[in-house]
Protein backbone atom coordinates (compact mmCIF):
# COMPACT_ATOMS: atom_id res chain seq x y z
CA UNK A 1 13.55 1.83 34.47
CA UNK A 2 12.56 0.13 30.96
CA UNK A 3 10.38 -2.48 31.66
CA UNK A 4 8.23 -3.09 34.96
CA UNK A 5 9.44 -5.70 37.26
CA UNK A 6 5.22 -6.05 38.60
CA UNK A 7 3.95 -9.41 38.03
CA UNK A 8 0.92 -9.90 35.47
CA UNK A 9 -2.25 -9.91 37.71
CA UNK A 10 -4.26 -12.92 37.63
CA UNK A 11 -6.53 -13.94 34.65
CA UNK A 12 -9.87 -11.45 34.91
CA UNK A 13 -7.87 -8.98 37.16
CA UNK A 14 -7.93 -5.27 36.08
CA UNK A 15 -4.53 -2.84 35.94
CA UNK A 16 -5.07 0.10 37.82
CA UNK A 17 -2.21 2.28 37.07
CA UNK A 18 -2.28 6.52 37.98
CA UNK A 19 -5.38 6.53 39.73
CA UNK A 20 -7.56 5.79 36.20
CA UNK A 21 -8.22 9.61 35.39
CA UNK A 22 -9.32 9.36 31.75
CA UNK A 23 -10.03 13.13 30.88
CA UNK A 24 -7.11 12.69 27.77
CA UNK A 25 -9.54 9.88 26.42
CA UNK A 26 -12.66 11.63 27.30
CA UNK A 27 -11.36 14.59 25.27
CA UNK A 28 -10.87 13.04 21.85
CA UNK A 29 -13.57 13.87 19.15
CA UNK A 30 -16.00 11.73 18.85
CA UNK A 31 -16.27 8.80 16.50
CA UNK A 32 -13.02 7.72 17.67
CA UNK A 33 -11.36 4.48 16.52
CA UNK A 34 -8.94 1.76 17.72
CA UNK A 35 -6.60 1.31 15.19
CA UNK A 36 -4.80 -2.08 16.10
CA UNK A 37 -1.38 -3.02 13.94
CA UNK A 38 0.33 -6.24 12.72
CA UNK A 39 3.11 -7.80 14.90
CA UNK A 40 2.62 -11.70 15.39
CA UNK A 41 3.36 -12.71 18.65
CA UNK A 42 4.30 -8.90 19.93
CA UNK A 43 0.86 -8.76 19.57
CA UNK A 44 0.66 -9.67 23.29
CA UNK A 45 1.26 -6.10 24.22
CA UNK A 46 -2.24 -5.37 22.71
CA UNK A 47 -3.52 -6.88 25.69
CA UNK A 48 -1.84 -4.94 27.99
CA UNK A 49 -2.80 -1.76 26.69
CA UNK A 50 -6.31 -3.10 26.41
CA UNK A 51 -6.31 -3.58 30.24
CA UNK A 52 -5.06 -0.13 30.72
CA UNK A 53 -8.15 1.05 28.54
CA UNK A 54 -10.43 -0.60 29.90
CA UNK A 55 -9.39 0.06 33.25
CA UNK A 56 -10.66 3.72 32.58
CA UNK A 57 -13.60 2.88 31.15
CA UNK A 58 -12.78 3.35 27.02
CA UNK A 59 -14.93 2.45 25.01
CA UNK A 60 -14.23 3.19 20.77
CA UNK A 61 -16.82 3.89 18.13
CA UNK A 62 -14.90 1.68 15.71
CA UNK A 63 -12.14 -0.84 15.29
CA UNK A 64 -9.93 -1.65 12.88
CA UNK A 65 -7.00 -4.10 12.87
CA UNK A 66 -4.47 -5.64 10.52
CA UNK A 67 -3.00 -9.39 10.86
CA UNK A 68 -3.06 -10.24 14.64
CA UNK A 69 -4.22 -6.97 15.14
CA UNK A 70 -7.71 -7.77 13.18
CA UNK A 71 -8.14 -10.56 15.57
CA UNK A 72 -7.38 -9.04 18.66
CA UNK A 73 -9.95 -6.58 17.20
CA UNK A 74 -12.74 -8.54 16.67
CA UNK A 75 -12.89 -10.04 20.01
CA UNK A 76 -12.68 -6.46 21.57
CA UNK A 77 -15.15 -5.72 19.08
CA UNK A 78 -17.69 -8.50 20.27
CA UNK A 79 -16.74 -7.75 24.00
CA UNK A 80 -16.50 -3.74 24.48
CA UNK A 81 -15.01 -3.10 27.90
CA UNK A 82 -13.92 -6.65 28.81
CA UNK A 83 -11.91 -8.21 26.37
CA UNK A 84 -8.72 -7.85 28.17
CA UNK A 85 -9.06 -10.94 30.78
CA UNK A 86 -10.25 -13.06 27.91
CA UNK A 87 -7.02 -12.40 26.05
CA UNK A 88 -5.02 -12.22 28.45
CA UNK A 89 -5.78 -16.03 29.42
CA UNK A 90 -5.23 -17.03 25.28
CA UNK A 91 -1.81 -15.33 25.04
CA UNK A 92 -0.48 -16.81 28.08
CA UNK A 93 -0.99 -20.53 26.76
CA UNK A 94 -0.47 -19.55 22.95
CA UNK A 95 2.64 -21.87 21.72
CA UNK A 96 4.26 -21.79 18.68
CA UNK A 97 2.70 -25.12 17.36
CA UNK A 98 -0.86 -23.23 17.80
CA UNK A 99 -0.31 -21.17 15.08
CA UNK A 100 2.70 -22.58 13.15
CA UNK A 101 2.21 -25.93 13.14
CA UNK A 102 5.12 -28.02 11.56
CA UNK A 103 3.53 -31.12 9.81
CA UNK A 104 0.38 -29.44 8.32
CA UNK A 105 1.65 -28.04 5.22
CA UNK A 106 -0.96 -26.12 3.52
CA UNK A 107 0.44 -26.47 -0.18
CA UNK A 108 3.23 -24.82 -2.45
CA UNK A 109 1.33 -21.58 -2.04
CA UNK A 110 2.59 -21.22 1.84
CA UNK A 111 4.85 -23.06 4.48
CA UNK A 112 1.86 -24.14 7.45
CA UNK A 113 -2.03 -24.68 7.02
CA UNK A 114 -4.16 -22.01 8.64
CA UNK A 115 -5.93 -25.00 10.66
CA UNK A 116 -4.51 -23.42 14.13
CA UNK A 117 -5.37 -19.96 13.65
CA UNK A 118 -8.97 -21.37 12.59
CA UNK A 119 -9.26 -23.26 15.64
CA UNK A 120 -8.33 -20.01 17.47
CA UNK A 121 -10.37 -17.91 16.20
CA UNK A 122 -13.61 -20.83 16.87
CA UNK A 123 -12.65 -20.51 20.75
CA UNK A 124 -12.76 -16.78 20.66
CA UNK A 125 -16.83 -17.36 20.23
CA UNK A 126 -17.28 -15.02 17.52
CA UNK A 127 -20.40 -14.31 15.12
CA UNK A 128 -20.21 -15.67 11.87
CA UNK A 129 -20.92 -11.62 10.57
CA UNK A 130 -18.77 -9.08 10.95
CA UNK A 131 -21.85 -6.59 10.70
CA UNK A 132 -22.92 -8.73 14.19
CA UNK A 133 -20.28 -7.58 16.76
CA UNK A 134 -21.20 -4.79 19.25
CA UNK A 135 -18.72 -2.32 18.00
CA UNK A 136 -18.54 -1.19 14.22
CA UNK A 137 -15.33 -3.73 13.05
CA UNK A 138 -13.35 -3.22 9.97
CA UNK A 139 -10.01 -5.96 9.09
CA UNK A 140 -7.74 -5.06 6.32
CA UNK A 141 -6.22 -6.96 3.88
CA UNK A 142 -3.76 -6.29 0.99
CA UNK A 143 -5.04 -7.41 -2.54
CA UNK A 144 -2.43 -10.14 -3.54
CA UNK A 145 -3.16 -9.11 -7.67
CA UNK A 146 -3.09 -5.20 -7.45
CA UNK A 147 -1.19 -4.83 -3.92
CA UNK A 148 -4.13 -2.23 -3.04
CA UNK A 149 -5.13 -2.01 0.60
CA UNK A 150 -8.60 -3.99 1.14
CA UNK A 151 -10.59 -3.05 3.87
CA UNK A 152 -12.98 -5.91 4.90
CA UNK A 153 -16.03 -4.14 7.13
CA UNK A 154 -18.93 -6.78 6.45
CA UNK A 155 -20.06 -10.74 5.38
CA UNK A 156 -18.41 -13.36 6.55
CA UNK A 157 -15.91 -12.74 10.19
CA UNK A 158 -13.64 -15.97 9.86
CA UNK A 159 -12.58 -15.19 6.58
CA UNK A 160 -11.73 -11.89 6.91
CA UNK A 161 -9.57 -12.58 9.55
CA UNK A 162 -7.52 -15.55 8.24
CA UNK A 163 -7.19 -13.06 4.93
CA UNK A 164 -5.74 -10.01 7.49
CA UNK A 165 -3.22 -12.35 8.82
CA UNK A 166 -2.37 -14.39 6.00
CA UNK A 167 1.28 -13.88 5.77
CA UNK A 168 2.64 -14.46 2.57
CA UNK A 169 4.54 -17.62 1.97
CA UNK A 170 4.12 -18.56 5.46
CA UNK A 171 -0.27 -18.78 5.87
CA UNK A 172 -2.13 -19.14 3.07
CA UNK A 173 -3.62 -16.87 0.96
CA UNK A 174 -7.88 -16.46 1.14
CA UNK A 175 -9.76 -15.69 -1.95
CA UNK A 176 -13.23 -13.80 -0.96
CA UNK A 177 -15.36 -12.48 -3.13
CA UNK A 178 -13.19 -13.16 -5.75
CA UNK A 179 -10.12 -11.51 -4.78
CA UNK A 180 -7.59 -13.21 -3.55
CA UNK A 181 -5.81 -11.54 -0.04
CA UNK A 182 -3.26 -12.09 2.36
CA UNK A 183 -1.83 -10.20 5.36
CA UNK A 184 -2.55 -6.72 5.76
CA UNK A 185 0.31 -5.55 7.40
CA UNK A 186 1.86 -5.67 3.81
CA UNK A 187 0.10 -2.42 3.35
CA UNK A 188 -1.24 -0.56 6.22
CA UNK A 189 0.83 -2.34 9.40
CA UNK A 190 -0.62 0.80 11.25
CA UNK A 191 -4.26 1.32 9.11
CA UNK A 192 -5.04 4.35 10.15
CA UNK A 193 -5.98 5.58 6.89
CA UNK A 194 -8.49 3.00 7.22
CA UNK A 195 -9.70 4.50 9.83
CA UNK A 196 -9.99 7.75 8.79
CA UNK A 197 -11.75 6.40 5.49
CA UNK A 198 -14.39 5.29 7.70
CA UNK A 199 -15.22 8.08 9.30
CA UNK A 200 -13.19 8.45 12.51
CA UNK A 201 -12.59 11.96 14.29
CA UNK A 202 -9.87 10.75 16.29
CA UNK A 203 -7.55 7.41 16.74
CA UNK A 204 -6.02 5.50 19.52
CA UNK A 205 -2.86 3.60 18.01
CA UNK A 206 -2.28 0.24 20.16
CA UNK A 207 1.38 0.77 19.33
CA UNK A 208 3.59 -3.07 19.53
CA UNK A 209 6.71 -2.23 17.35
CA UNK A 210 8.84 0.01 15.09
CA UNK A 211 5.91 2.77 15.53
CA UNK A 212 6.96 3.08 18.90
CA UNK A 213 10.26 4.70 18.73
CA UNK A 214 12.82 6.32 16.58
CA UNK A 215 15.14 3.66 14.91
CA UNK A 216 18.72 3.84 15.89
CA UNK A 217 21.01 4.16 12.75
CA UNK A 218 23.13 0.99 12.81
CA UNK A 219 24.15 -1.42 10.42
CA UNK A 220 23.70 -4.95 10.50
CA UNK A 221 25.85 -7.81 10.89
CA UNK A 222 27.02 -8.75 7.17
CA UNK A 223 24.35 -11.90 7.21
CA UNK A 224 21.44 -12.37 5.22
CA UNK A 225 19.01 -12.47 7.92
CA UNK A 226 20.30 -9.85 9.63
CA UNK A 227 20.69 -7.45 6.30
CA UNK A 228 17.08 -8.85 5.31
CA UNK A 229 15.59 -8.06 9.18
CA UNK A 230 16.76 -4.52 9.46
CA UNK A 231 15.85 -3.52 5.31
CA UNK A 232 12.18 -5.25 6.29
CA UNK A 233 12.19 -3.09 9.52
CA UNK A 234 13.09 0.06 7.98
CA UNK A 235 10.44 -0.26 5.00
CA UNK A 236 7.71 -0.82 7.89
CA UNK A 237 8.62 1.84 9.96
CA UNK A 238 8.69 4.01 6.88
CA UNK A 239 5.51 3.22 5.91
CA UNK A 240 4.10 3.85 9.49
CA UNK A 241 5.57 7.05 9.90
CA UNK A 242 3.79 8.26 6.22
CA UNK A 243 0.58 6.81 7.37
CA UNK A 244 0.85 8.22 11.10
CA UNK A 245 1.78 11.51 9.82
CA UNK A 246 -1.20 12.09 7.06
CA UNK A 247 -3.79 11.23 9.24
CA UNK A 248 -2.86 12.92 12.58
CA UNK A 249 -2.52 16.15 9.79
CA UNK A 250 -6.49 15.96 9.70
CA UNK A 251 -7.43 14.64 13.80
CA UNK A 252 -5.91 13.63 16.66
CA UNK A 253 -3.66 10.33 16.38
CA UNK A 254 -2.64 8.42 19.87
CA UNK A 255 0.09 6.51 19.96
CA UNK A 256 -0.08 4.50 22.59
CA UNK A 257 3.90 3.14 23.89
CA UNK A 258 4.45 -0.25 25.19
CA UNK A 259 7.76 0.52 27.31
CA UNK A 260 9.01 -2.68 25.94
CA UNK A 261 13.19 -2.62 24.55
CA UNK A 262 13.56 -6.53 24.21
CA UNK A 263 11.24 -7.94 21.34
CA UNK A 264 11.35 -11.98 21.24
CA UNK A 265 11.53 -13.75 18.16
CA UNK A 266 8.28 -13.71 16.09
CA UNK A 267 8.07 -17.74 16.58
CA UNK A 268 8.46 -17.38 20.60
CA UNK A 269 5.41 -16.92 22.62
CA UNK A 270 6.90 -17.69 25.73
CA UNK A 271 7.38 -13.84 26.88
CA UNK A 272 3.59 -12.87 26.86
CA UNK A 273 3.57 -12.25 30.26
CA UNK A 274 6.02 -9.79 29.96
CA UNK A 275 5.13 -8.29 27.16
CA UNK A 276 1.08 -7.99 28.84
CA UNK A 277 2.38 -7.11 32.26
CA UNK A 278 4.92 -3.84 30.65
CA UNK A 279 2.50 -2.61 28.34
CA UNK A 280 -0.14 -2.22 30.71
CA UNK A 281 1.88 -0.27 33.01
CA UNK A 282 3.15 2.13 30.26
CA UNK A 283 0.53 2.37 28.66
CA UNK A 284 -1.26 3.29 31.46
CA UNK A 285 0.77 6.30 32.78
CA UNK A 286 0.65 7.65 29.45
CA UNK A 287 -2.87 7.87 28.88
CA UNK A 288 -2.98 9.23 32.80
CA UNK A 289 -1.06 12.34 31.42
CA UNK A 290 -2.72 12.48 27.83
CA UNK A 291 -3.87 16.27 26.72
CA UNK A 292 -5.84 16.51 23.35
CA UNK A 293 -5.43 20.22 21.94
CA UNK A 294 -6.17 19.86 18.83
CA UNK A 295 -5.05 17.50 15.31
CA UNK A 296 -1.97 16.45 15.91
CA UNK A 297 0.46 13.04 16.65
CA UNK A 298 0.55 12.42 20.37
CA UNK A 299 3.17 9.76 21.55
CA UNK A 300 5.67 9.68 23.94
CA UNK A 301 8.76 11.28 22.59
CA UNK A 302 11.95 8.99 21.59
CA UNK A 303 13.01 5.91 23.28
CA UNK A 304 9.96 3.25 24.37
CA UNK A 305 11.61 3.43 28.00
CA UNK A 306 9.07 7.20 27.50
CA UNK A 307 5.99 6.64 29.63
CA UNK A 308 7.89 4.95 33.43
CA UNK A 309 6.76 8.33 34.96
CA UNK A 310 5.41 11.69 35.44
CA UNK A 311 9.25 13.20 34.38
CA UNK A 312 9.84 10.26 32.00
CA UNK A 313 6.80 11.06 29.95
CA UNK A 314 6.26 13.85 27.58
CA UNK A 315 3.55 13.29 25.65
CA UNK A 316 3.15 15.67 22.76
CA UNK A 317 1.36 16.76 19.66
CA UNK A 318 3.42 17.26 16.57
CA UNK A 319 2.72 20.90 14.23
CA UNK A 320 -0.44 20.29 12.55
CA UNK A 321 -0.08 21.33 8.81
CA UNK A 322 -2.20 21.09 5.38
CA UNK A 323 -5.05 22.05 7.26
C-alpha cells in the first residue's frame, strides 16, 4: 500500500503513528539540523513530516531551508515544537493565484510579482531578524553573478526568504547587500552542506522529491516539456545524491521518505491534503524504526512506497568512507 487512505486530522490535531518511540532521534549527535529542500507546492509534505516530528517531541539545534523549504523553515524556526497545525491550516487554503498571480507582472526580469509570497510570509507573524527566531535559522540562496551557494543566517528575515525562493524567470530576483540572488534550489535543493558548514553533527532531511527514491531509467515522450522535465529532474537528483553522499561521509544524514508516488503539477495546490496526510504516516513509521550507528546515509531503501510497515521498511546506513 503506497499512499495512506487515513484522512488528514483536523487543523491543530497531532499524528500519532507507532506508538511515538523516538530513541532513533534521541540518538543522533548533538547539534543536529533540519535540513529542509526546494519543491514548490510538494512542499506540503514538509508538513506532514513536521507533524510526525513533533509528535515525538523533536526539537533541532538548527534549520536550514532552500526556496519553500526556507519558509517552511523559518516558521518552524519561530515556533519549535508546534509549527505543524499552523501550516497545516496555510497549505490547505494555498491556491495557485496566492503565489502565482496572473496580472501582477513583476517586470522583464521574471513572469509574476513576489506580492503573494510577501503577503504570505506577513501572515506567518515572523520577526523582522533572522538572528530573532527561537531556533538558530539559516536560508540559502544561489548568487545570480558567480552561481556560488549563499547562505543567508542573519539581518533582515523577509528578504532572505523571497531571495531563497526566487525562481528564476518566474519570481524576481532580490539584491541584498549588494548581491543580487534568486532561488536556492539552483544550488543546494538538499543544503546539507550548509548545514554541515554551520556546525551540525547530524541532519534530518525533510525529503519531498527526487531525493526520495531511485529514478527509473525511462525516456521521455519526444516533447519539449517532457525532454526538458526529465533532463531538469535528472540534474537535481544528481546534485542531491553528491551533496547527500559527502556529508553523510562525515555524520549521520536522515532521509526522511514521504511514501508519496503521484506528484501534482508544481502550479496545483489542490492535493495538500494528501500530500500532508501520506507523509505524516510514512514518515512516521520510519522514524519509529530509525537506528543511528554511526556516519552514514539512513533512508528507506528504493521505491517511496519504503516506510508502509515494519517489513516494508528497511532503513539503513550506507558504508561510511573518507573518514
Amino acid at each position: 500500500m503506497s499512499e495512506t487512505r487515513r484522512g488528514r486530522p483536523a487543523a491543530g490535531a497531532r499524528f500519532a503513528i507507532g506508538g511515538g518511540d523516538s530513541a532513533g532521534l534521541r540518538a543522533l549527535p548533538r547539534p543536529v539540523a533540519v535540513v529542509v529542500g526546494g519543491g514548490g507546492v510538494l512542499g506540503a509534505a514538509h508538513v506532514g513530516v513536521g507533524y510526525a516530528l513533533e509528535q515525538r517531541g523533536f526539537v533541532p539545534d538548527l534549520i536550514v531551508g532552500t526556496s519553500v523549504g526556507a519558509l517552511t523553515g523559518a516558521i518552524a524556526a519561530a515556533h519549535p515544537g508546534s509549527a505543524a497545525p499552523w501550516l497545516d491550516r496555510v497549505w490547505s487554503r494555498l491556491r495557485r493565484r496566492d503565489v502565482f498571480p496572473f496580472g501582477h507582472l513583476s517586470s522583464r526580469g521574471s513572469i509574476f510579482a513576489d506580492h503573494g509570497l510577501r503577503r504570505l510570509i506577513t501572515t506567518a507573524a515572523l520577526p523582522s531578524q533572522i538572528e530573532r527566531l527561537r531556533i538558530p535559522f539559516t536560508a540559502v540562496a544561489m548568487d545570480l553573478v558567480t552561481g556560488a551557494q549563499v547562505v543567508l543566517d542573519h539581518g533582515d528575515l523577509e528578504s532572505a526568504l523571497l531571495a531563497s525562493a526566487a525562481i528564476p524567470g518566474i519570481l524576481p530576483p532580490v539584491v541584498r547587500e549588494g548581491r543580487t540572488l534568486v532561488d536556492g534550489g539552483m544550488i543546494a535543493y538538499v543544503p546539507v552542506r550548509a548545514a554541515l558548514q554551520a556546525g551540525a553533527a547530524s541532519v534530518v532531511v525533510l525529503s519531498i522529491g527526487p531525493e526520495s527514491w531511485p529514478l527509473r531509467p525511462i525516456l521521455p515522450r519526444r516533447r519539449a516539456g517532457a525532454i526538458a522535465a526529465r533532463a531538469g529532474m535528472l540534474l537535481f537528483h544528481h546534485q542531491i545524491e553528491r551533496d547527500l553522499h559527502e556529508v553523510s561521509q562525515h555524520i549521520p544524514t536522515v532521509v526522511v521518505p514521504t511514501g508519496i508516488e503521484a506528484w501534482p503539477m508544481p502550479w496545483d495546490f489542490g492535493h495538500s491534503q494528501r500530500l500532508i496526510s501520506t507523509a505524516s504516516v510514512t514518515a512516521g513509521r520510519f522514524l519509529d524504526q530509525l537506528h543511528i550507528t554511526g556516519p552514514g546515509l539512513y533512508r528507506a531503501d528504493g521505491h517511496p512506497q519504503m516506510g508502509a510497515g515494519p517489513a516494508e521498511t528497511p532503513v539503513t546506513a550506507e558504508p561510511v568512507v573518507g573518514r
